[in-house]
C-alpha atoms as a PDB file:
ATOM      1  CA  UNK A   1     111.343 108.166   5.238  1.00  0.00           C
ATOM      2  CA  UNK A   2     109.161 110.511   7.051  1.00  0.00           C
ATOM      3  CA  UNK A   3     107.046 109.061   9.918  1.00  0.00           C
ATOM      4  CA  UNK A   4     104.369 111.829  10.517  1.00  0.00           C
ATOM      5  CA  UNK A   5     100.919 112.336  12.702  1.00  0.00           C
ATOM      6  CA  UNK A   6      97.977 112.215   9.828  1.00  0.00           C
ATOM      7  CA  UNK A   7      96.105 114.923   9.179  1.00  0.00           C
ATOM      8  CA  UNK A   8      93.703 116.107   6.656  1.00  0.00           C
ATOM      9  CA  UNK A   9      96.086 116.094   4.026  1.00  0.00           C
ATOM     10  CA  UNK A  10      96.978 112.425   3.877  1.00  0.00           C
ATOM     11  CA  UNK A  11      92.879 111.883   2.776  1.00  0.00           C
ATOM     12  CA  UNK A  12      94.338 110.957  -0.769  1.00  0.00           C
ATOM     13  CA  UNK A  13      95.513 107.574   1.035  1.00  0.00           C
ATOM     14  CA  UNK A  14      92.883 106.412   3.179  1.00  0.00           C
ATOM     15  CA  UNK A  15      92.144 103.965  -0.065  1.00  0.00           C
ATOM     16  CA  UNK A  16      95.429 102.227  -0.412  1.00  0.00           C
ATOM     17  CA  UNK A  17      95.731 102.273   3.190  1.00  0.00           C
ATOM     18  CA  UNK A  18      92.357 100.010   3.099  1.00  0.00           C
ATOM     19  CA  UNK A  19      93.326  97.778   0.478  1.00  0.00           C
ATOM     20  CA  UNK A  20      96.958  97.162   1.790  1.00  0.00           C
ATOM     21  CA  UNK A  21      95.698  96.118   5.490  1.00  0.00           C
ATOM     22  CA  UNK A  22      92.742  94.018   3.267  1.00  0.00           C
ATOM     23  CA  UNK A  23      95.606  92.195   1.310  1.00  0.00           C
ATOM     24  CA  UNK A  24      97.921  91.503   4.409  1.00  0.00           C
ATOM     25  CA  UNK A  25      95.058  89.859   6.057  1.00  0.00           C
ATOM     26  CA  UNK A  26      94.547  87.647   2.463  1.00  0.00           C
ATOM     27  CA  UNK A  27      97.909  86.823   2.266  1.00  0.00           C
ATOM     28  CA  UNK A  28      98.443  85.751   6.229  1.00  0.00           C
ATOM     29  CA  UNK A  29      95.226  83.794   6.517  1.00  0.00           C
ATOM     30  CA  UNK A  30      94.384  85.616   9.638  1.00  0.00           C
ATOM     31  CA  UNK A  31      90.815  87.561  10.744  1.00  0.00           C
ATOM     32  CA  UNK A  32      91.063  91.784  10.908  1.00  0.00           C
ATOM     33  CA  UNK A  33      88.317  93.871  11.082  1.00  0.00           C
ATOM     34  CA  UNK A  34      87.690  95.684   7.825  1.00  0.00           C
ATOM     35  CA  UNK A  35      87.643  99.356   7.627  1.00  0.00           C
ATOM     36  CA  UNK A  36      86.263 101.704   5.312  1.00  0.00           C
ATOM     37  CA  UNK A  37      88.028 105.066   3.826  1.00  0.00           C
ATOM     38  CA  UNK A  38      85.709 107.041   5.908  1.00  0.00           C
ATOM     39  CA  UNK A  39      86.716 105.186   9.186  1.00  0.00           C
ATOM     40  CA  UNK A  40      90.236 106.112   8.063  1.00  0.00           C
ATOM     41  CA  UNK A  41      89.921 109.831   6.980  1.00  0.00           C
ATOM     42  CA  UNK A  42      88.226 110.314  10.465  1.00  0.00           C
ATOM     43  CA  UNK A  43      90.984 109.111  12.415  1.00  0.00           C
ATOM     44  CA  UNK A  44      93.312 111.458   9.702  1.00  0.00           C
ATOM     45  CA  UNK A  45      91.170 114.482  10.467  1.00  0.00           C
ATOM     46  CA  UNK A  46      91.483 114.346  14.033  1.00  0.00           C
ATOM     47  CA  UNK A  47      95.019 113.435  14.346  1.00  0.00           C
ATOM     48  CA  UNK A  48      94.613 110.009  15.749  1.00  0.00           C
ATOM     49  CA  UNK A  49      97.079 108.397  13.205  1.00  0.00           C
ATOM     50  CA  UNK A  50     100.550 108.301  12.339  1.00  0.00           C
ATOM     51  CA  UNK A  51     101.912 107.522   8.979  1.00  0.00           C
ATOM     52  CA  UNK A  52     105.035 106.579   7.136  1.00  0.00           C
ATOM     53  CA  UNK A  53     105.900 108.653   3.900  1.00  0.00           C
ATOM     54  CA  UNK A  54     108.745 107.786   1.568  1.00  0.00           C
ATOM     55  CA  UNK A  55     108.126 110.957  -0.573  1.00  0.00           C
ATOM     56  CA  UNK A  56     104.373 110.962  -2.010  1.00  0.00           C
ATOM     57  CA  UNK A  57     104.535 107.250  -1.525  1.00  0.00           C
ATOM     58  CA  UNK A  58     102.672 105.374   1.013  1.00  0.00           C
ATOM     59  CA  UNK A  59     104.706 103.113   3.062  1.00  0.00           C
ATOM     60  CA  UNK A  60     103.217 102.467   6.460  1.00  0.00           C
ATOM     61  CA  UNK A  61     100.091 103.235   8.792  1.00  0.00           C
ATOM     62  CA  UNK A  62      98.236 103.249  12.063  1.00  0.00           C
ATOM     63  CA  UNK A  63      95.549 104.558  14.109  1.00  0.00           C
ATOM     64  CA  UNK A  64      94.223 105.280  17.715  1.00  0.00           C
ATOM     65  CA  UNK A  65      91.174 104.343  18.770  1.00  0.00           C
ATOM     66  CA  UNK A  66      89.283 105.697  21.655  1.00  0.00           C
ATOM     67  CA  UNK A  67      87.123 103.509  24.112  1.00  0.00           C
ATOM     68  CA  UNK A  68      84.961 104.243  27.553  1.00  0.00           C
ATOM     69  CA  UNK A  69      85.099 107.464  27.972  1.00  0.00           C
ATOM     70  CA  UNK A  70      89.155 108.036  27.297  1.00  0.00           C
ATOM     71  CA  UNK A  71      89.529 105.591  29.672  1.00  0.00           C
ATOM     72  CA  UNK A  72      91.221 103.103  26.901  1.00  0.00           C
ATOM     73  CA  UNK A  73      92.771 103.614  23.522  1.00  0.00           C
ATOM     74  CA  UNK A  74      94.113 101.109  21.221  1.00  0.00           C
ATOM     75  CA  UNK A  75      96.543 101.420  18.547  1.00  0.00           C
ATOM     76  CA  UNK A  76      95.121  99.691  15.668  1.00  0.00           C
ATOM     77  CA  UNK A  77      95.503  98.826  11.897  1.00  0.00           C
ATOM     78  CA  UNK A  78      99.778  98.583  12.178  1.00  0.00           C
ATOM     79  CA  UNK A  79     100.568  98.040   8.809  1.00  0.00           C
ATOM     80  CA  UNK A  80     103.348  98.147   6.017  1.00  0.00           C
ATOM     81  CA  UNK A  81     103.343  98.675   2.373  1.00  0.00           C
ATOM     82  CA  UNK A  82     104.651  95.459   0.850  1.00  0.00           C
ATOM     83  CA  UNK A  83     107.376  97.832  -1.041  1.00  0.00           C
ATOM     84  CA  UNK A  84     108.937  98.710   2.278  1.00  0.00           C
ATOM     85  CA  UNK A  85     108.621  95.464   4.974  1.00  0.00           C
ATOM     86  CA  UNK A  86     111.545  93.164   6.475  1.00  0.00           C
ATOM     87  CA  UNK A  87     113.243  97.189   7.263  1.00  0.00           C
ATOM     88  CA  UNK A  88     111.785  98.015  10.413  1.00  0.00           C
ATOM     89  CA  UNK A  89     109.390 100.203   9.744  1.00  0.00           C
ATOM     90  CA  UNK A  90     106.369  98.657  11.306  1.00  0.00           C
ATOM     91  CA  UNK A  91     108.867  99.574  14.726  1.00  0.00           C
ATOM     92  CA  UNK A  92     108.812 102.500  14.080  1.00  0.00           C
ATOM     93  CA  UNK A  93     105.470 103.587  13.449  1.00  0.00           C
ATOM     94  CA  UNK A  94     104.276 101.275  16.469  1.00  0.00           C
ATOM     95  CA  UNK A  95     106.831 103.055  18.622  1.00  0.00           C
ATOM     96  CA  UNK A  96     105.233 106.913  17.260  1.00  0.00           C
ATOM     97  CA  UNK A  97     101.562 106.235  17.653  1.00  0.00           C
ATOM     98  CA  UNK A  98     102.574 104.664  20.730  1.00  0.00           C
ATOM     99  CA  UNK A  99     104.272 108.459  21.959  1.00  0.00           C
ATOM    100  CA  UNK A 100     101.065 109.974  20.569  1.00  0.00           C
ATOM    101  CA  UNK A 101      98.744 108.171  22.680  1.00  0.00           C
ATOM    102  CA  UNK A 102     100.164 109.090  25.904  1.00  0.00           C
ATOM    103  CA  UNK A 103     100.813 112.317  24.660  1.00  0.00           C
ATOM    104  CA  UNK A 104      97.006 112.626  24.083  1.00  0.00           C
ATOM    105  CA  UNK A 105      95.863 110.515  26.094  1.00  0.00           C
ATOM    106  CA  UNK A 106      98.086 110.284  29.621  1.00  0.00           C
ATOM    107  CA  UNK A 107      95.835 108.698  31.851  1.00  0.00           C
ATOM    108  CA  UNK A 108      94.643 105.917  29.197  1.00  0.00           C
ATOM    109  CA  UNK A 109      94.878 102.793  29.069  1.00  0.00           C
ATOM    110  CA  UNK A 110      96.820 101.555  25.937  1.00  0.00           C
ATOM    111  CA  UNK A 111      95.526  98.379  24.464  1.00  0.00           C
ATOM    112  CA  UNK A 112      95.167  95.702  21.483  1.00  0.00           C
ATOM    113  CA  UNK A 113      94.407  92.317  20.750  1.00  0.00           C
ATOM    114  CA  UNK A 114      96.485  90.538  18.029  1.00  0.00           C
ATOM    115  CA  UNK A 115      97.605  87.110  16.638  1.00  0.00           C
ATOM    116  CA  UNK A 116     100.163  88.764  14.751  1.00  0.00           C
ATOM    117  CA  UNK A 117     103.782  87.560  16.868  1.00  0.00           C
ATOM    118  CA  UNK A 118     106.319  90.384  15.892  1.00  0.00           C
ATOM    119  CA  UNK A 119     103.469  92.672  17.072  1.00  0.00           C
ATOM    120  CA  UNK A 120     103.158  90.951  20.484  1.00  0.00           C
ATOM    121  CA  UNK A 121     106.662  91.566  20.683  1.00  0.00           C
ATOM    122  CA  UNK A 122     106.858  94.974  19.985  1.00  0.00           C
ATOM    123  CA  UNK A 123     103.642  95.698  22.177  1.00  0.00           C
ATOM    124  CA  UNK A 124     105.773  93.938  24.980  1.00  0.00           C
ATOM    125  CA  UNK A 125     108.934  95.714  24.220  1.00  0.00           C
ATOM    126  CA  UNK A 126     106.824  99.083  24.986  1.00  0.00           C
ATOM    127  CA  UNK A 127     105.451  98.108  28.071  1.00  0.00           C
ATOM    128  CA  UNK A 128     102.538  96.331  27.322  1.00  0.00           C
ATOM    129  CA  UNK A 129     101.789  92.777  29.210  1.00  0.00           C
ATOM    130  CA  UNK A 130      99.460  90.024  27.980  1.00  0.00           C
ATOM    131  CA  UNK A 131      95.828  89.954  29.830  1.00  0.00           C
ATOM    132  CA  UNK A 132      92.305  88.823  29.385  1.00  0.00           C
ATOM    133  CA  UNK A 133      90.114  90.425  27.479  1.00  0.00           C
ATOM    134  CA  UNK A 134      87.702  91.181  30.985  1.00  0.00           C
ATOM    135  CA  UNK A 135      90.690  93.457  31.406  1.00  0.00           C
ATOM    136  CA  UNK A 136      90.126  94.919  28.308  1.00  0.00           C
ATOM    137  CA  UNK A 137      87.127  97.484  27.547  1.00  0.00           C
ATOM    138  CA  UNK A 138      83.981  96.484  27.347  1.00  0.00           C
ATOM    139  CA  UNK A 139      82.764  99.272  24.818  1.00  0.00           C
ATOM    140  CA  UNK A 140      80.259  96.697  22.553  1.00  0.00           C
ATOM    141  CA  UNK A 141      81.330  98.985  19.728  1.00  0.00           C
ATOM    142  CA  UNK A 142      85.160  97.959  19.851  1.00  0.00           C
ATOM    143  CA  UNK A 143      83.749  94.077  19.782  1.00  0.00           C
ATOM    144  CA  UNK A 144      81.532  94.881  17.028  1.00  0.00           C
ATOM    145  CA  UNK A 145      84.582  95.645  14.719  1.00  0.00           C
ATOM    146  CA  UNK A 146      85.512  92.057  15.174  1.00  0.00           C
ATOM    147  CA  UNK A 147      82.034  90.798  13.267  1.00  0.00           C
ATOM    148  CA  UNK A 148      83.917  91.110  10.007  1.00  0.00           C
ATOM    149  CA  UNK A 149      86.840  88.849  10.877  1.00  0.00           C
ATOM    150  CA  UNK A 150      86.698  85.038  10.257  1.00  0.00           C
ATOM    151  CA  UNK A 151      87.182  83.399  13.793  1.00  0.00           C
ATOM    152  CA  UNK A 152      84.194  85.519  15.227  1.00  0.00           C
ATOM    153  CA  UNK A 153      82.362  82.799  15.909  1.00  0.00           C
ATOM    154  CA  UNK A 154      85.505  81.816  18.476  1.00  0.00           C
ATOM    155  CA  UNK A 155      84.813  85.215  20.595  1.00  0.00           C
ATOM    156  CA  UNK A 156      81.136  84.335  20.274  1.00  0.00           C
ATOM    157  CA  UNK A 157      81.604  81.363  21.227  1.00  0.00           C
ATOM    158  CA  UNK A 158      83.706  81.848  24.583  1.00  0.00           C
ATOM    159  CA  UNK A 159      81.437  84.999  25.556  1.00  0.00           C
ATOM    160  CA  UNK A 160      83.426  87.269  24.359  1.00  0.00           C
ATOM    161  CA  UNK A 161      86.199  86.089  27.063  1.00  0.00           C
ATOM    162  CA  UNK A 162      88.840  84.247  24.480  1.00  0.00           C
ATOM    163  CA  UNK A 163      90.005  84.214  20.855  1.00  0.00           C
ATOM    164  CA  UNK A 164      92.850  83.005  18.725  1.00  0.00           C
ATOM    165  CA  UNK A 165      94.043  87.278  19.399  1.00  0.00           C
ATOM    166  CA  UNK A 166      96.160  88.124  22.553  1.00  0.00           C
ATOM    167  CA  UNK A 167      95.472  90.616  24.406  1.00  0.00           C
ATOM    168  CA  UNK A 168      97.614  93.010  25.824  1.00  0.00           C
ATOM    169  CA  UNK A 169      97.253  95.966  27.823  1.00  0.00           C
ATOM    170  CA  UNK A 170      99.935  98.944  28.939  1.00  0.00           C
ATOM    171  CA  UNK A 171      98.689 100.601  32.014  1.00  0.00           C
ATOM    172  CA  UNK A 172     100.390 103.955  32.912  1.00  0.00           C
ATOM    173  CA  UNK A 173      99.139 103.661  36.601  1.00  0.00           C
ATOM    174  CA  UNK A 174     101.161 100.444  36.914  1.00  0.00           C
ATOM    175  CA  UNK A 175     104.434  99.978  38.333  1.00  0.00           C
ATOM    176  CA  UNK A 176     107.152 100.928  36.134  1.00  0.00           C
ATOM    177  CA  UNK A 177     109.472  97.710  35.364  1.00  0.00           C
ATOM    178  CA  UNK A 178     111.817  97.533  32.505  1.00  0.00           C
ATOM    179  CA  UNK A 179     110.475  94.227  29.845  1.00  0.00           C
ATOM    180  CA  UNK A 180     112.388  91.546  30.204  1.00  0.00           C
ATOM    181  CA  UNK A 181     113.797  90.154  26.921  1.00  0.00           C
ATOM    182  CA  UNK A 182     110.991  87.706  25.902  1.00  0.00           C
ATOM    183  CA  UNK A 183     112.013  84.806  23.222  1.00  0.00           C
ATOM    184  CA  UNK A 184     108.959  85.256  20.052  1.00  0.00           C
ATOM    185  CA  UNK A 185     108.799  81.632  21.075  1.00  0.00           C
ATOM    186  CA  UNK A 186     106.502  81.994  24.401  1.00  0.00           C
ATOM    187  CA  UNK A 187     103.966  84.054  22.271  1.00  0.00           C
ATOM    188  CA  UNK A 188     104.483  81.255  19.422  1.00  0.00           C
ATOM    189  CA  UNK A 189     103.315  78.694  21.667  1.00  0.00           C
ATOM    190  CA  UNK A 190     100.853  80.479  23.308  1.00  0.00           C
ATOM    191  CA  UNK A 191      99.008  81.209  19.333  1.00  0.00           C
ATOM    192  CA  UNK A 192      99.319  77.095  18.928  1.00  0.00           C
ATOM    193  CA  UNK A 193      98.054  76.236  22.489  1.00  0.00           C
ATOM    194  CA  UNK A 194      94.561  78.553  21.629  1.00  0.00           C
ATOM    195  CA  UNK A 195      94.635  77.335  17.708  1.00  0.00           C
ATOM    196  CA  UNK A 196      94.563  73.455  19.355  1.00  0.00           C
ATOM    197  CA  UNK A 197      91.572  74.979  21.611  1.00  0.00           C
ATOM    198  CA  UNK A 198      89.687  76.819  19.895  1.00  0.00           C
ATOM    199  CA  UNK A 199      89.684  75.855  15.326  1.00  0.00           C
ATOM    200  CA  UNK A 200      87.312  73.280  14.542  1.00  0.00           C
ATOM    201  CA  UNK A 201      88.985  70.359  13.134  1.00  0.00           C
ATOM    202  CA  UNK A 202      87.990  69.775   9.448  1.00  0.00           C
ATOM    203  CA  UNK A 203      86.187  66.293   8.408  1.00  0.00           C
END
């Protein structure tokens, strides 16, 4: 398996990389925002991606995204091929786009937002601590990616200050501490607590 930063010559793949983060979201119920092949072969071209190669076959992707003036970047779109999950790839490629971000990007904020557990947990095995979204940027173009996922009307509703997504935020200016070991419970409970708040209750 070769994990690799994009570049122009992974274009043939921006399509399946579309329709495999478009299927996840079918098959787990939850809201993503949708992207296009363009919106992928830009963040190829510019070397703000890393993906995961077995051969000529796709097996795993994600992207950086840059916010308020370099000030934040998230790592967005994690995702693996069905073919190759449950092997800890999706570790793997968080970890390298992860490296590649503070390599580019040393003085940046590192965020995302999330309902997805193993990610929270990976996110807070790298450093990364759960926050508000006022802590978050406030680039309207990084909330406008979230018109296309189903519980937008929840971040509409709350002013943009909750959703059923976590937040979470690694700040390179912050005090170094090593993560505690964190049970996948805590973040479990905390997805149920906003699902209890925040989904209307059907008829």
């Amino acid at each position: 398996m070769d994990i690799l930063v994009a570049n122009e010559s992974h274009f043939k793949y921006a399509q399946i990389i579309c329709d495999t983060i478009a299927e996840s979201a079918k098959v787990r119920g939850t809201g993503i925002a949708k992207r296009t092949p363009e919106y992928i072969m830009k963040r190829l071209q510019n070397g703000n991606a890393i993906i995961a190669l077995d051969g000529d076959k796709f097996a795993g992707f994600c992207y950086i995204e840059v916010w308020g003036n370099k000030d934040f970047v998230a790592n967005s779109g994690l995702i693996v091929h069905p073919d190759y999950r449950n092997q800890g790839l999706a570790k793997q490629i968080k970890k390298a786009v992860f490296d590649l971000s503070r390599k580019k990007f040393p003085d940046a904020k590192i965020f995302g937002i999330t309902t997805g557990l193993a990610v929270m947990k990976m996110n807070y095995e790298l450093g990364y601590k759960p926050v508000t979204f006022s802590e978050l940027t406030d680039d309207p173009e990084f909330w406008k990616g979230c018109q296309t996922c189903k519980n937008f009307d929840i971040l509409t509703r709350t002013e943009k200050k909750m959703c059923l997504c976590t937040g979470m935020l690694y700040d390179p200016a912050a005090k170094k501490t090593e993560p505690k070991k964190i049970d996948s419970k805590v973040f479990q409970r905390l997805k149920q607590i906003k699902e209890t708040l925040f989904l209307k209750k059907k008829p």
